[in-house]
PDB file of N, CA and C in Angstrom:
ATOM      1  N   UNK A   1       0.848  -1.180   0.000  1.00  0.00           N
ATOM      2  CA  UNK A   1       0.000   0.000   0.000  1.00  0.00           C
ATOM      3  C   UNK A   1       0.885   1.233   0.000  1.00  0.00           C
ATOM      4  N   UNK A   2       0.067   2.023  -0.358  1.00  0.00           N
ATOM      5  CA  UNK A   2       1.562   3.801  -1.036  1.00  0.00           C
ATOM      6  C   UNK A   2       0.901   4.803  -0.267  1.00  0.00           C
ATOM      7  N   UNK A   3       1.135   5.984  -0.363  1.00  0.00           N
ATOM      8  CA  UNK A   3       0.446   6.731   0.047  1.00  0.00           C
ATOM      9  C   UNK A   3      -0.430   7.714  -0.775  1.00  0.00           C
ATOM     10  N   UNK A   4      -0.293   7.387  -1.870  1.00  0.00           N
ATOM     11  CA  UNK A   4      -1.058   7.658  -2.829  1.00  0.00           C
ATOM     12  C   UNK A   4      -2.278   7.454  -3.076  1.00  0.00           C
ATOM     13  N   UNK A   5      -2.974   6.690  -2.284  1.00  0.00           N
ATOM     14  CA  UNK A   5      -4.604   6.318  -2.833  1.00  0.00           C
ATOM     15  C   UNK A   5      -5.450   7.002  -1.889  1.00  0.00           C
ATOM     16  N   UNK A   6      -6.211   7.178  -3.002  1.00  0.00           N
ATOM     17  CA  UNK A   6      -7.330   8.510  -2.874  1.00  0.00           C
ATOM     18  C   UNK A   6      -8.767   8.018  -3.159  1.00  0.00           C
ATOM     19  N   UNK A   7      -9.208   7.388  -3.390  1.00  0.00           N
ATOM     20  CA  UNK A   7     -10.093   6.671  -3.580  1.00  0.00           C
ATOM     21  C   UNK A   7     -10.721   5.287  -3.003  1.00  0.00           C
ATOM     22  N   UNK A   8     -11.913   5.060  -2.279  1.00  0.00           N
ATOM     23  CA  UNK A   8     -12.266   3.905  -1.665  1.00  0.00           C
ATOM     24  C   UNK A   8     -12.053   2.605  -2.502  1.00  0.00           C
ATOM     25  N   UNK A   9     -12.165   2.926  -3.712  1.00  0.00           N
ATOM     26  CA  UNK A   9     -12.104   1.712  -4.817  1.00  0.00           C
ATOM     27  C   UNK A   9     -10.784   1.374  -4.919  1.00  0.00           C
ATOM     28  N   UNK A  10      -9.916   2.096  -5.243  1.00  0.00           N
ATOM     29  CA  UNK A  10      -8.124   1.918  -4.819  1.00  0.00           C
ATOM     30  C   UNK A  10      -8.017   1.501  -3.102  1.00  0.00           C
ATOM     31  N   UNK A  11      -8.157   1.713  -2.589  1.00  0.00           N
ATOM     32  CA  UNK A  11      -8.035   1.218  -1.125  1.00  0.00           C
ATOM     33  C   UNK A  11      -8.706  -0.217  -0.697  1.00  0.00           C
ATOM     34  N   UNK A  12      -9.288  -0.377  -1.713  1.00  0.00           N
ATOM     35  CA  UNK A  12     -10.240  -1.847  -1.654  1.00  0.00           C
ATOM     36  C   UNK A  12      -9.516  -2.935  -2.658  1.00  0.00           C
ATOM     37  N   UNK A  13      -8.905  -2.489  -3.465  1.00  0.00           N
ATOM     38  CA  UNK A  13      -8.194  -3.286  -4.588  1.00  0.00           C
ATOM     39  C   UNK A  13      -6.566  -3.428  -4.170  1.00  0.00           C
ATOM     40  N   UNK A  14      -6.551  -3.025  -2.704  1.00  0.00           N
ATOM     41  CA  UNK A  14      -4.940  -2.936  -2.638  1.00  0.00           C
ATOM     42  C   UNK A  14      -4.786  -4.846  -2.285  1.00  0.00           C
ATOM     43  N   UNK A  15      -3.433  -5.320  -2.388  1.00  0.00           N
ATOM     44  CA  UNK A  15      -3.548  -6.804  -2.241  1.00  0.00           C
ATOM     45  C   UNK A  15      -3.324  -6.551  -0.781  1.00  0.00           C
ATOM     46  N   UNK A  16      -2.633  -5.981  -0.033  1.00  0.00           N
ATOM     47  CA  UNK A  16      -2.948  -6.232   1.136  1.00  0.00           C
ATOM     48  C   UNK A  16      -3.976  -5.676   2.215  1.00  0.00           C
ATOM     49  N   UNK A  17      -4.891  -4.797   1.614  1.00  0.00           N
ATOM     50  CA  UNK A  17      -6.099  -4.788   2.276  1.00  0.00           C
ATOM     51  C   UNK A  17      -6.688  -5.716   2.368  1.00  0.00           C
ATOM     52  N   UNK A  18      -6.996  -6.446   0.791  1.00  0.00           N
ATOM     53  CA  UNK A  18      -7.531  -7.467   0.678  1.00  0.00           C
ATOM     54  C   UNK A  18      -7.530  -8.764   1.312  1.00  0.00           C
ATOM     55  N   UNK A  19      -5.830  -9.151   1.331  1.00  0.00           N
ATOM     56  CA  UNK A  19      -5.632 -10.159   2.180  1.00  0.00           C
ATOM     57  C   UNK A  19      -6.221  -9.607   3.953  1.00  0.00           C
ATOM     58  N   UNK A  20      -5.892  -8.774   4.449  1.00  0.00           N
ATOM     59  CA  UNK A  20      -6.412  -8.497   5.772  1.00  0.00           C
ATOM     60  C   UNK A  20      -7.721  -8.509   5.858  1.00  0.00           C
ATOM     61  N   UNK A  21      -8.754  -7.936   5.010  1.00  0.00           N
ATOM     62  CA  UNK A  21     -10.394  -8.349   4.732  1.00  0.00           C
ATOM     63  C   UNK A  21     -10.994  -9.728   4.294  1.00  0.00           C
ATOM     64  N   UNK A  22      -9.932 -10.530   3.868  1.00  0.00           N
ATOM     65  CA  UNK A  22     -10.469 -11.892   3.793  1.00  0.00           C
ATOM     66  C   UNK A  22     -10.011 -12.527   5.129  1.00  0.00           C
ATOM     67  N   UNK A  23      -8.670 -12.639   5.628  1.00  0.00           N
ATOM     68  CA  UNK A  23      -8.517 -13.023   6.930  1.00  0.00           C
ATOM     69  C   UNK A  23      -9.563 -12.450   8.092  1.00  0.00           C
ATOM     70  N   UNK A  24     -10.182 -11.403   7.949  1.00  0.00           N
ATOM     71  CA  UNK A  24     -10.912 -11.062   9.143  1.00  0.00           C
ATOM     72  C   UNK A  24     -12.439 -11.403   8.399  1.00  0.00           C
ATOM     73  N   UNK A  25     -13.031 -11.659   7.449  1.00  0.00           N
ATOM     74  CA  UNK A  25     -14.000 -12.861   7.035  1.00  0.00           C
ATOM     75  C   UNK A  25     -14.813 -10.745   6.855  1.00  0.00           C
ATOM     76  N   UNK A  26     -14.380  -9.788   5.982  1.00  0.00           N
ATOM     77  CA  UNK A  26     -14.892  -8.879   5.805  1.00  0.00           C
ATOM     78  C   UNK A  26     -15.275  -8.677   4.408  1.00  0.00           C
ATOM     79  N   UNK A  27     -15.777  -8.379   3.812  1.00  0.00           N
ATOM     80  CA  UNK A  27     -16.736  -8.266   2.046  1.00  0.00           C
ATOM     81  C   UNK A  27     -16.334  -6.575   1.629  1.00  0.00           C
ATOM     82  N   UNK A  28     -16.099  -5.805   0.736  1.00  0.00           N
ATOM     83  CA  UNK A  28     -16.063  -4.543   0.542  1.00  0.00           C
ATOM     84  C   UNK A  28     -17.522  -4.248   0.305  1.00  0.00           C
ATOM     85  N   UNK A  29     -18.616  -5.040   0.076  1.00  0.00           N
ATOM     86  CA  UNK A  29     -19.817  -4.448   0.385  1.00  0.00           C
ATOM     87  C   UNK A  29     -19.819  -3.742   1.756  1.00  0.00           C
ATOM     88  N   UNK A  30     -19.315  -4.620   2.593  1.00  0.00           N
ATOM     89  CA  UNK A  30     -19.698  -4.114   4.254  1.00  0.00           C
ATOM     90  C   UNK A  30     -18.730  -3.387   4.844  1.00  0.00           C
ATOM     91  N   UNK A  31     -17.814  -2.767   4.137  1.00  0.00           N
ATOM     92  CA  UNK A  31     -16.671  -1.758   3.998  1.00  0.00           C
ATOM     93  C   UNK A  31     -17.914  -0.247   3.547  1.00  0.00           C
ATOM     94  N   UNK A  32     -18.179  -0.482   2.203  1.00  0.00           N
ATOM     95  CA  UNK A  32     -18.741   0.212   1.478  1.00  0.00           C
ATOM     96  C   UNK A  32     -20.114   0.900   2.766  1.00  0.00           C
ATOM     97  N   UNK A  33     -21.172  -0.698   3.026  1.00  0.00           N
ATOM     98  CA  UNK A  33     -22.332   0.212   3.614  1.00  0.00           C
ATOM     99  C   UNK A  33     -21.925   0.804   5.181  1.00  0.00           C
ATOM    100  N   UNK A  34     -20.537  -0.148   5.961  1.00  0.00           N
ATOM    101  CA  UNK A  34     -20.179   1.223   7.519  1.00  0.00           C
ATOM    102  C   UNK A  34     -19.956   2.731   7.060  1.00  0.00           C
ATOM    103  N   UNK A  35     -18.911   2.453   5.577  1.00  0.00           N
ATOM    104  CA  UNK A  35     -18.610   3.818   5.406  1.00  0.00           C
ATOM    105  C   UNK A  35     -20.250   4.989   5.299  1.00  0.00           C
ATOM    106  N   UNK A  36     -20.918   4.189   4.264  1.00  0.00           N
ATOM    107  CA  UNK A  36     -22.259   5.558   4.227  1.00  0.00           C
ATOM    108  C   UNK A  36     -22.731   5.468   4.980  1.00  0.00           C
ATOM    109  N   UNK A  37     -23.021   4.354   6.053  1.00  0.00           N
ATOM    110  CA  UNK A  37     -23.978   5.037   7.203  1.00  0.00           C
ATOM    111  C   UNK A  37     -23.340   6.047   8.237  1.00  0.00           C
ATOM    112  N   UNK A  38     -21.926   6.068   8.113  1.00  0.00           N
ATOM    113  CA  UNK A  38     -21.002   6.475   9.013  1.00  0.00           C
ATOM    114  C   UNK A  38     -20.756   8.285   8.256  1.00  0.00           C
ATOM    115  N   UNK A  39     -20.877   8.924   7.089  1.00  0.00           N
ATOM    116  CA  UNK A  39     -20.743   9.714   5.971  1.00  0.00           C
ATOM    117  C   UNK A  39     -22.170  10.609   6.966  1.00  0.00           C
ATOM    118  N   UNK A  40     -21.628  11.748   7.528  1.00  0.00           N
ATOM    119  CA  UNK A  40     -22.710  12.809   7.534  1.00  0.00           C
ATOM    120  C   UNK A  40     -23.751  12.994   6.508  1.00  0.00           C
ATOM    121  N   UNK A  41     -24.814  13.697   7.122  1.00  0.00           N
ATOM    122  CA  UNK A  41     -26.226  13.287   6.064  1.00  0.00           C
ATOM    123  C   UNK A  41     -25.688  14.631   5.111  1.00  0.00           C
ATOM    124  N   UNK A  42     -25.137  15.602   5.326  1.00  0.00           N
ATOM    125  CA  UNK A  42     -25.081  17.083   4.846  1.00  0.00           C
ATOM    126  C   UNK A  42     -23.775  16.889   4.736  1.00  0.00           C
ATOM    127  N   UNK A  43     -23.111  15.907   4.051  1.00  0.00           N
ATOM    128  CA  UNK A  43     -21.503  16.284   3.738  1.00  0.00           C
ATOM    129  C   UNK A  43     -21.124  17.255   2.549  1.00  0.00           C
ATOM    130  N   UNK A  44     -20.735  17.666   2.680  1.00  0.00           N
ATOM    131  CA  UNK A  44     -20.297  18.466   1.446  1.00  0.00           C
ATOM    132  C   UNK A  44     -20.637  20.301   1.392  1.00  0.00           C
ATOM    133  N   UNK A  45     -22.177  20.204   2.372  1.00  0.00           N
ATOM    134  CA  UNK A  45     -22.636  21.615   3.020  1.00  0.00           C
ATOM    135  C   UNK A  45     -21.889  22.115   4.310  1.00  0.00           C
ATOM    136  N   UNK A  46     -22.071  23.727   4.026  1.00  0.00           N
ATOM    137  CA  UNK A  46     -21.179  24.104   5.446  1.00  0.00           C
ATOM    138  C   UNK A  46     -22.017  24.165   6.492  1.00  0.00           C
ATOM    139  N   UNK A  47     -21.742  24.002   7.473  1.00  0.00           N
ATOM    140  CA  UNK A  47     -22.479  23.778   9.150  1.00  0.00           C
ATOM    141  C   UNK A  47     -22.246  24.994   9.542  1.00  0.00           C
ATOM    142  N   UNK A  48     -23.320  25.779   9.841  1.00  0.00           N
ATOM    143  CA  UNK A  48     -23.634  26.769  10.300  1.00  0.00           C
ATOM    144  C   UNK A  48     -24.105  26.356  12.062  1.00  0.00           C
ATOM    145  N   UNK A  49     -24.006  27.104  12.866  1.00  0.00           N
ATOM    146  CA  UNK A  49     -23.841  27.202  14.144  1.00  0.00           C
ATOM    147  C   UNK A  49     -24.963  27.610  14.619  1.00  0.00           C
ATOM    148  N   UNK A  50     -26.338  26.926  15.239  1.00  0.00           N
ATOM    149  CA  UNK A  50     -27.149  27.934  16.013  1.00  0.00           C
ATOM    150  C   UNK A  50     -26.695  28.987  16.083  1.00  0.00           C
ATOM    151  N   UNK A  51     -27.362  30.201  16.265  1.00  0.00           N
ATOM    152  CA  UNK A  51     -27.618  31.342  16.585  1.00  0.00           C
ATOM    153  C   UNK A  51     -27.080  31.465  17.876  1.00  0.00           C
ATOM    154  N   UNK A  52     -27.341  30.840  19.248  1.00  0.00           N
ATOM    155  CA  UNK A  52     -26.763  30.707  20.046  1.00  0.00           C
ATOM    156  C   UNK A  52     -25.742  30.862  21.135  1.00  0.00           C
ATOM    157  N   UNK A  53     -24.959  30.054  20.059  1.00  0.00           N
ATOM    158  CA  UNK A  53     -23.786  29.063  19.674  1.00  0.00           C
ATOM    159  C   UNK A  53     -22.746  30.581  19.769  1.00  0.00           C
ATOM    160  N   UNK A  54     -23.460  30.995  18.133  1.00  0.00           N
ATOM    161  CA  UNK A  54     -22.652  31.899  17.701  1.00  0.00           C
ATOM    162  C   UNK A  54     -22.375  33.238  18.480  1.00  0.00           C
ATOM    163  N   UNK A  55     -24.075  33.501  19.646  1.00  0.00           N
ATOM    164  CA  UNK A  55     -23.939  34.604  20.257  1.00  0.00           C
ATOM    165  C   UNK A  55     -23.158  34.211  21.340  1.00  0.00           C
ATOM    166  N   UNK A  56     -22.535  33.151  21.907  1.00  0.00           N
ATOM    167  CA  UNK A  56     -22.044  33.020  23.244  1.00  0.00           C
ATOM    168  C   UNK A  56     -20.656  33.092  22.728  1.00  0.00           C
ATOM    169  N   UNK A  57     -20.452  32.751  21.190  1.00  0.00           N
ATOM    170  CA  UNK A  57     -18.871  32.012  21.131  1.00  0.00           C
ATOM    171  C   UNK A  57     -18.146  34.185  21.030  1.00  0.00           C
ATOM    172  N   UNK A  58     -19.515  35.228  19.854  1.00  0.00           N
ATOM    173  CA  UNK A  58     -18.908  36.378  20.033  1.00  0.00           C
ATOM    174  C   UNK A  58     -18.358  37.283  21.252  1.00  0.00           C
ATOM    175  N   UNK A  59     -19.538  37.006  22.126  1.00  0.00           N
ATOM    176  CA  UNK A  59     -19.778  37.177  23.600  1.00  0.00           C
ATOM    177  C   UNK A  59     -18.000  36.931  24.082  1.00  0.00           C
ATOM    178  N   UNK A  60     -17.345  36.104  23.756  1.00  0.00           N
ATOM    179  CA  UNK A  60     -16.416  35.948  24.531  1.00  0.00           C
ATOM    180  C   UNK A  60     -15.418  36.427  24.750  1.00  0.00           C
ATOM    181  N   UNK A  61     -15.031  36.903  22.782  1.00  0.00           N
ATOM    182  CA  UNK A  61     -14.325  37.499  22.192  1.00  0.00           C
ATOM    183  C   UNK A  61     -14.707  39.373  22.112  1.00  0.00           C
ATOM    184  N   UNK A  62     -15.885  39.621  22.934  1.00  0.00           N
ATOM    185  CA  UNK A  62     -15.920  41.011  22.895  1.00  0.00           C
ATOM    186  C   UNK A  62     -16.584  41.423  21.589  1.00  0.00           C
ATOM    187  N   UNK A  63     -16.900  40.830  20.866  1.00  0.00           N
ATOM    188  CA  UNK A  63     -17.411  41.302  19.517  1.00  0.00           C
ATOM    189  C   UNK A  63     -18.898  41.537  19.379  1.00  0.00           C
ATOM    190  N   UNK A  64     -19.783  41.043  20.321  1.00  0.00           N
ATOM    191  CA  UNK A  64     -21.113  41.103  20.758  1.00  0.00           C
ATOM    192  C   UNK A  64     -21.260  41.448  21.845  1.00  0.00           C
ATOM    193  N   UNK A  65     -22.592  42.533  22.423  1.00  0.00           N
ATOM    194  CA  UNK A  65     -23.125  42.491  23.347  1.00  0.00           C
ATOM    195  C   UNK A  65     -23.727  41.389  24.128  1.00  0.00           C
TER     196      UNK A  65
END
């Protein structure tokens, strides 16, 4: 394995992943479905902060009343 792989499909085709996923009796299906259930529902969107959040975090820093 290199440090080059960037991709789940390259990381699944490496021979020694592979050998370590057949010794531990693992499928890249069940690689595949931990990873998406594990994949935030809003990946890719930015996370905005309650209102809150945001008034306690300015609050601290002096930037808000």
């Amino acid at each position: 394995m290199n440090d080059r792989i960037s991709t789940l499909d390259e990381l699944l085709s490496d021979p020694m992943v592979q050998l370590v996923m057949e010794r531990d009796h693992v499928r890249p299906e069940q690689v595949r479905m931990l990873l998406e259930r594990a994949r935030p529902r809003n990946a890719g969107e930015p996370v905005v902060p309650p209102a809150h959040v945001v008034a306690r975090t300015c609050q601290k820093v002096w930037l808000c009343r």
